[in-house]
N, C-alpha and C. Protein backbone atom coordinates (compact mmCIF):
# COMPACT_ATOMS: atom_id res chain seq x y z
N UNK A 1 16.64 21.32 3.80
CA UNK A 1 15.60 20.34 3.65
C UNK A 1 16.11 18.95 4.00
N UNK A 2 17.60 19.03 3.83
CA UNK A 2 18.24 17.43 3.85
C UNK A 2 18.02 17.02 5.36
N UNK A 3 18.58 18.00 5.97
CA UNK A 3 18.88 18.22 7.69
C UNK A 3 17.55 17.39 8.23
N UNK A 4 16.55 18.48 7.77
CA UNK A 4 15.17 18.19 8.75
C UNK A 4 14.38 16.62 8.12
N UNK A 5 14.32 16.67 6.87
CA UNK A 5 14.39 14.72 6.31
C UNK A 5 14.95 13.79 7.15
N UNK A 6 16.35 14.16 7.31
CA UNK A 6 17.49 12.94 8.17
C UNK A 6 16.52 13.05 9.64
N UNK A 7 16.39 13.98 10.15
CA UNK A 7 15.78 14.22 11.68
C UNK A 7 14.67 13.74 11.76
N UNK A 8 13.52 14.27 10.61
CA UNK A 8 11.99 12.72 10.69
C UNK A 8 12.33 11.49 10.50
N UNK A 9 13.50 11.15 10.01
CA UNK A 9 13.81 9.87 9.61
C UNK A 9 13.87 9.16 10.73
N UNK A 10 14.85 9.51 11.85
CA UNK A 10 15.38 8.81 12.94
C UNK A 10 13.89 9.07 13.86
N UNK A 11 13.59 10.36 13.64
CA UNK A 11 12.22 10.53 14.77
C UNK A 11 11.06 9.29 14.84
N UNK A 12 10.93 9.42 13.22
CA UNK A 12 9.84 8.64 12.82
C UNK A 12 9.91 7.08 13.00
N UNK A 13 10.98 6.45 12.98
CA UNK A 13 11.47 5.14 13.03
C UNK A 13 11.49 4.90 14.66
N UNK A 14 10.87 5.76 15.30
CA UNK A 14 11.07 5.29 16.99
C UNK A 14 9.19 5.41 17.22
N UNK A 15 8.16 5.77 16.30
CA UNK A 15 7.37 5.95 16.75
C UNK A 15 6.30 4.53 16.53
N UNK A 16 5.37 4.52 17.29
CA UNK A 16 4.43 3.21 17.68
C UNK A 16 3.79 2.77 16.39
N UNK A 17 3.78 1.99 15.33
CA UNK A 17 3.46 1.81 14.33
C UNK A 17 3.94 1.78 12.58
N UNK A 18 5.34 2.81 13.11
CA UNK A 18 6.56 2.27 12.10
C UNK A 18 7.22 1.57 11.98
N UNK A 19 7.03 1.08 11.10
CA UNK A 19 7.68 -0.35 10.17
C UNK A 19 8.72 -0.05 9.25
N UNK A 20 8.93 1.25 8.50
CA UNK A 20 10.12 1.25 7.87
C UNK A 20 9.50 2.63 7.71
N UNK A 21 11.48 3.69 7.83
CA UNK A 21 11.22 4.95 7.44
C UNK A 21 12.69 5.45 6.90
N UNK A 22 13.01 5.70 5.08
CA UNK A 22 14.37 5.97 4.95
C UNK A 22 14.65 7.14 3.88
N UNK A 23 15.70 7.66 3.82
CA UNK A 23 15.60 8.59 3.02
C UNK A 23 17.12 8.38 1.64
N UNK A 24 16.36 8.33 0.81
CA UNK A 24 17.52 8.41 -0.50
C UNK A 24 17.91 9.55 -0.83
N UNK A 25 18.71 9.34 -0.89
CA UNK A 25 19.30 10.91 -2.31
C UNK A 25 19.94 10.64 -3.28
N UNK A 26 19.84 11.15 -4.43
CA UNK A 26 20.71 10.38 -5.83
C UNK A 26 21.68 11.67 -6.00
N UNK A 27 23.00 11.28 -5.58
CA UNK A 27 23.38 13.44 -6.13
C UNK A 27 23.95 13.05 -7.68
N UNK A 28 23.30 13.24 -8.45
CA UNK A 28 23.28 13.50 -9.24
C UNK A 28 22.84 15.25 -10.01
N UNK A 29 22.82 15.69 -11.21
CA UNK A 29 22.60 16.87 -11.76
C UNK A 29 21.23 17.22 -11.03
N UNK A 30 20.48 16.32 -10.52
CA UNK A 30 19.25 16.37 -10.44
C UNK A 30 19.22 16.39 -8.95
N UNK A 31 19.72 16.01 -8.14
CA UNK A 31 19.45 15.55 -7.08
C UNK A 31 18.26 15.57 -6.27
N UNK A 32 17.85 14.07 -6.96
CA UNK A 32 16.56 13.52 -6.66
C UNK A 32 16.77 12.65 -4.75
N UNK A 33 15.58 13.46 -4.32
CA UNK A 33 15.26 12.89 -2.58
C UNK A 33 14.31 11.98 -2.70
N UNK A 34 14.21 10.83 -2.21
CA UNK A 34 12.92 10.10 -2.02
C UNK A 34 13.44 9.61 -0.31
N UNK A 35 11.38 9.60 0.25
CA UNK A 35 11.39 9.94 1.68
C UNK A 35 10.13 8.72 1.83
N UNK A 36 10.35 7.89 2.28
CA UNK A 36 9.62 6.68 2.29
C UNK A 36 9.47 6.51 3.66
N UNK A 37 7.95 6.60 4.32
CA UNK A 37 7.29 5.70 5.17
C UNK A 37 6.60 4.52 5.22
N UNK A 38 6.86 3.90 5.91
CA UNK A 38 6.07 2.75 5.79
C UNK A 38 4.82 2.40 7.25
N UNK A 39 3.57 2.38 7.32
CA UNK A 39 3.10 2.13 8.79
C UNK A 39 2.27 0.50 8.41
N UNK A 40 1.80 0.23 9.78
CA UNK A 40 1.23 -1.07 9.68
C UNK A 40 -0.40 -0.35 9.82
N UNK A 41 -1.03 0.35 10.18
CA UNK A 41 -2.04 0.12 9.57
C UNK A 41 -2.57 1.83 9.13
N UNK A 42 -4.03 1.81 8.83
CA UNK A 42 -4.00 3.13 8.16
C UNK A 42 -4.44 4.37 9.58
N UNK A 43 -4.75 3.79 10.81
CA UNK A 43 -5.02 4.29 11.77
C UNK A 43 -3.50 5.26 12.38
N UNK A 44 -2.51 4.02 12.22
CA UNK A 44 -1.03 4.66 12.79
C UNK A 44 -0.61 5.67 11.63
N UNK A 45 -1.17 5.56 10.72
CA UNK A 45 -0.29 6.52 9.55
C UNK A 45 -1.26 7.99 9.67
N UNK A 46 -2.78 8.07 10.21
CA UNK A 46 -3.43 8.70 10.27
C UNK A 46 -2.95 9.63 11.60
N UNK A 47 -2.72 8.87 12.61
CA UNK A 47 -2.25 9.70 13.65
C UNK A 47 -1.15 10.38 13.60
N UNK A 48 -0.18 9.67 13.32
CA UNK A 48 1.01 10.37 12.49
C UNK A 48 1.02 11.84 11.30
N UNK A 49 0.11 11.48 10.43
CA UNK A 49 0.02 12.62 9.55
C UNK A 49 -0.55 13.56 10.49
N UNK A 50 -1.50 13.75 11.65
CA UNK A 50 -2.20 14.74 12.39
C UNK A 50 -1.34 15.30 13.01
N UNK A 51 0.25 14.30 13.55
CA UNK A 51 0.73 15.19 14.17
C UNK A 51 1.59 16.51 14.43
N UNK A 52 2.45 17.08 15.37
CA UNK A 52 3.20 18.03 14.98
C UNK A 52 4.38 17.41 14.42
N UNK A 53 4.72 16.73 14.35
CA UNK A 53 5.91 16.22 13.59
C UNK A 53 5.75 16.49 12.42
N UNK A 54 4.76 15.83 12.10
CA UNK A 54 4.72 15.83 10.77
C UNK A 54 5.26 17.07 9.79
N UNK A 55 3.94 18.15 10.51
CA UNK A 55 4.24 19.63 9.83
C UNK A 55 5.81 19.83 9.73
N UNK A 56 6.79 19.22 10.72
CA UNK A 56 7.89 19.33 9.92
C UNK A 56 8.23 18.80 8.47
N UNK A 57 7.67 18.32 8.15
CA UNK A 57 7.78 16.91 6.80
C UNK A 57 7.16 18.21 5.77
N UNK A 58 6.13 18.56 6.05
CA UNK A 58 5.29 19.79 4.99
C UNK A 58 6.25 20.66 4.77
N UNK A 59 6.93 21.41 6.35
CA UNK A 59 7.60 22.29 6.20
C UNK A 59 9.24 22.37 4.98
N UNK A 60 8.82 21.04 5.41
CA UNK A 60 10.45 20.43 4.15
C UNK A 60 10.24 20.54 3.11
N UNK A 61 9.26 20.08 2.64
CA UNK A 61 8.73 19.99 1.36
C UNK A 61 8.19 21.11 0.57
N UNK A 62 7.84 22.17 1.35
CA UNK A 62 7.82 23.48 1.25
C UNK A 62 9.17 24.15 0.30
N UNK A 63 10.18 23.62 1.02
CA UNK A 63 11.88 23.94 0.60
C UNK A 63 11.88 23.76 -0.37
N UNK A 64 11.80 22.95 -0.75
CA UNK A 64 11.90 22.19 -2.18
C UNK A 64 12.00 23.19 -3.22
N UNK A 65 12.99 22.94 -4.19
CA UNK A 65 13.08 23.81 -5.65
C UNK A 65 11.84 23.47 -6.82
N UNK A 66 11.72 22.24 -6.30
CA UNK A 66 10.54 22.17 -7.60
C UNK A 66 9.27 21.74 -6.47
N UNK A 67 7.93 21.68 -7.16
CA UNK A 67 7.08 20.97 -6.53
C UNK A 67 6.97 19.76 -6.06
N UNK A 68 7.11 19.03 -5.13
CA UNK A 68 7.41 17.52 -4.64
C UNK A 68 5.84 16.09 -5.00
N UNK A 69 6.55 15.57 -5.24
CA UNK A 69 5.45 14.41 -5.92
C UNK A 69 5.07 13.71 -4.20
N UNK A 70 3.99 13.50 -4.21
CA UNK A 70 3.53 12.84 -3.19
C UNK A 70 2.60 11.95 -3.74
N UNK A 71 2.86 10.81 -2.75
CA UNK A 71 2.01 9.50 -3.15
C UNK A 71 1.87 8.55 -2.00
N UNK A 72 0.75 8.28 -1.71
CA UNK A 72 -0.17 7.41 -0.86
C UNK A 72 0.04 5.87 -1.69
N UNK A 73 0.09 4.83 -0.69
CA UNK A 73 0.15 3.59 -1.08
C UNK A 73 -0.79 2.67 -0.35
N UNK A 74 -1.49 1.81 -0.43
CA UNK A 74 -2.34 1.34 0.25
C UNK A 74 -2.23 -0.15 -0.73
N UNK A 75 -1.65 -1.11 0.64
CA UNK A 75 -1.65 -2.47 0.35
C UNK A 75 -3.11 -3.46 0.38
N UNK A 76 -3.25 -4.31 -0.35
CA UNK A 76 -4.30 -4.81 0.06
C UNK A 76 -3.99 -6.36 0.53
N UNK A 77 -2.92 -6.71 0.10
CA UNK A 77 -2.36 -8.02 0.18
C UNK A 77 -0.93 -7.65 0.39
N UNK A 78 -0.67 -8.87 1.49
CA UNK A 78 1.30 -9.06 1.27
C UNK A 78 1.68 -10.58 1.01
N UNK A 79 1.98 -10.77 0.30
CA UNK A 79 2.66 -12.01 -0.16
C UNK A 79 4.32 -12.62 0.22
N UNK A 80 4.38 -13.68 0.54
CA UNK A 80 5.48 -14.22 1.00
C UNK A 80 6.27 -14.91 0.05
N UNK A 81 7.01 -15.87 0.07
CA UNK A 81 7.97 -16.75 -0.82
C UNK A 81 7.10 -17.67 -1.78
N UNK A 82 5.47 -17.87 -1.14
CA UNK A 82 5.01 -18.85 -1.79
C UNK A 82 4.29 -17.87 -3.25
N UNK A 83 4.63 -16.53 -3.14
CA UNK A 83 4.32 -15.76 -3.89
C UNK A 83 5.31 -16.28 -5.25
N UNK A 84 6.52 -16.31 -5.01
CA UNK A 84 7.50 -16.08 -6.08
C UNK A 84 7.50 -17.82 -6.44
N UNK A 85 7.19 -18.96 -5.16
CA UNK A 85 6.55 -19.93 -6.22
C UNK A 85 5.73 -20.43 -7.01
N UNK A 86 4.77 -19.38 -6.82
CA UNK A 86 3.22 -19.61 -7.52
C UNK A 86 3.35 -19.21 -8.84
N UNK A 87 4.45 -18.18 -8.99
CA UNK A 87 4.13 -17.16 -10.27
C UNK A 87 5.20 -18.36 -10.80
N UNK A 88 6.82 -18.11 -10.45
CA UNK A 88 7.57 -19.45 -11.47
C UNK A 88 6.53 -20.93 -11.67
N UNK A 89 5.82 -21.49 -10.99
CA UNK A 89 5.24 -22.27 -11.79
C UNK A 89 4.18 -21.90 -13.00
N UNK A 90 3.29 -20.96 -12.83
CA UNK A 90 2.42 -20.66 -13.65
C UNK A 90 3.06 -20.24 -15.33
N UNK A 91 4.68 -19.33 -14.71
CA UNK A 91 4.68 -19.55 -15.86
C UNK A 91 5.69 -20.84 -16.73
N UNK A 92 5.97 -21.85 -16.06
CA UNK A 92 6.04 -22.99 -17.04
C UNK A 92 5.20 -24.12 -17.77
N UNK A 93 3.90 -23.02 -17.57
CA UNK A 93 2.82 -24.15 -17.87
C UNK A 93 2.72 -23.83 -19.90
């Protein structure tokens, strides 16, 4: 499962609309994987999930000893530096 992760990783990071794609592993007793995409909009992440690549990503996850948590993220806002000054002032009021 590790193999074919590392291989969407590099695949996925060359394709038209990825913005960030990495893979953790904690080896620990547990050895917890987390497999993070990131796309710029929901059109590129849509084409992506349709494709054959992907089904490699299913097929991985398939492997898996336990059932794998999956989770969708959907930004509605991105905030910059004036983010982290807005909040330190508010809270010295």
């Amino acid at each position: 499962m590790i193999d074919i992760l590392r291989t969407m990783e590099n695949l996925t990071r060359s394709k038209p609309g990825c913005q960030c794609c990495c893979l953790y592993e904690q080896l620990n007793d547990t050895h917890t994987v987390l497999y993070v995409e990131q796309w710029e909009s929901r059109e590129t992440l849509q084409h992506h999930v349709r494709s054959s690549m992907y089904m490699r990503l299913l097929t991985a996850m398939e492997l898996s000893s336990e059932a794998p948590e999956i989770q969708f993220h959907e930004i509605a806002e991105t905030r910059e530096l004036e983010f982290i000054e807005e909040m330190r002032s508010e809270s010295g009021r």
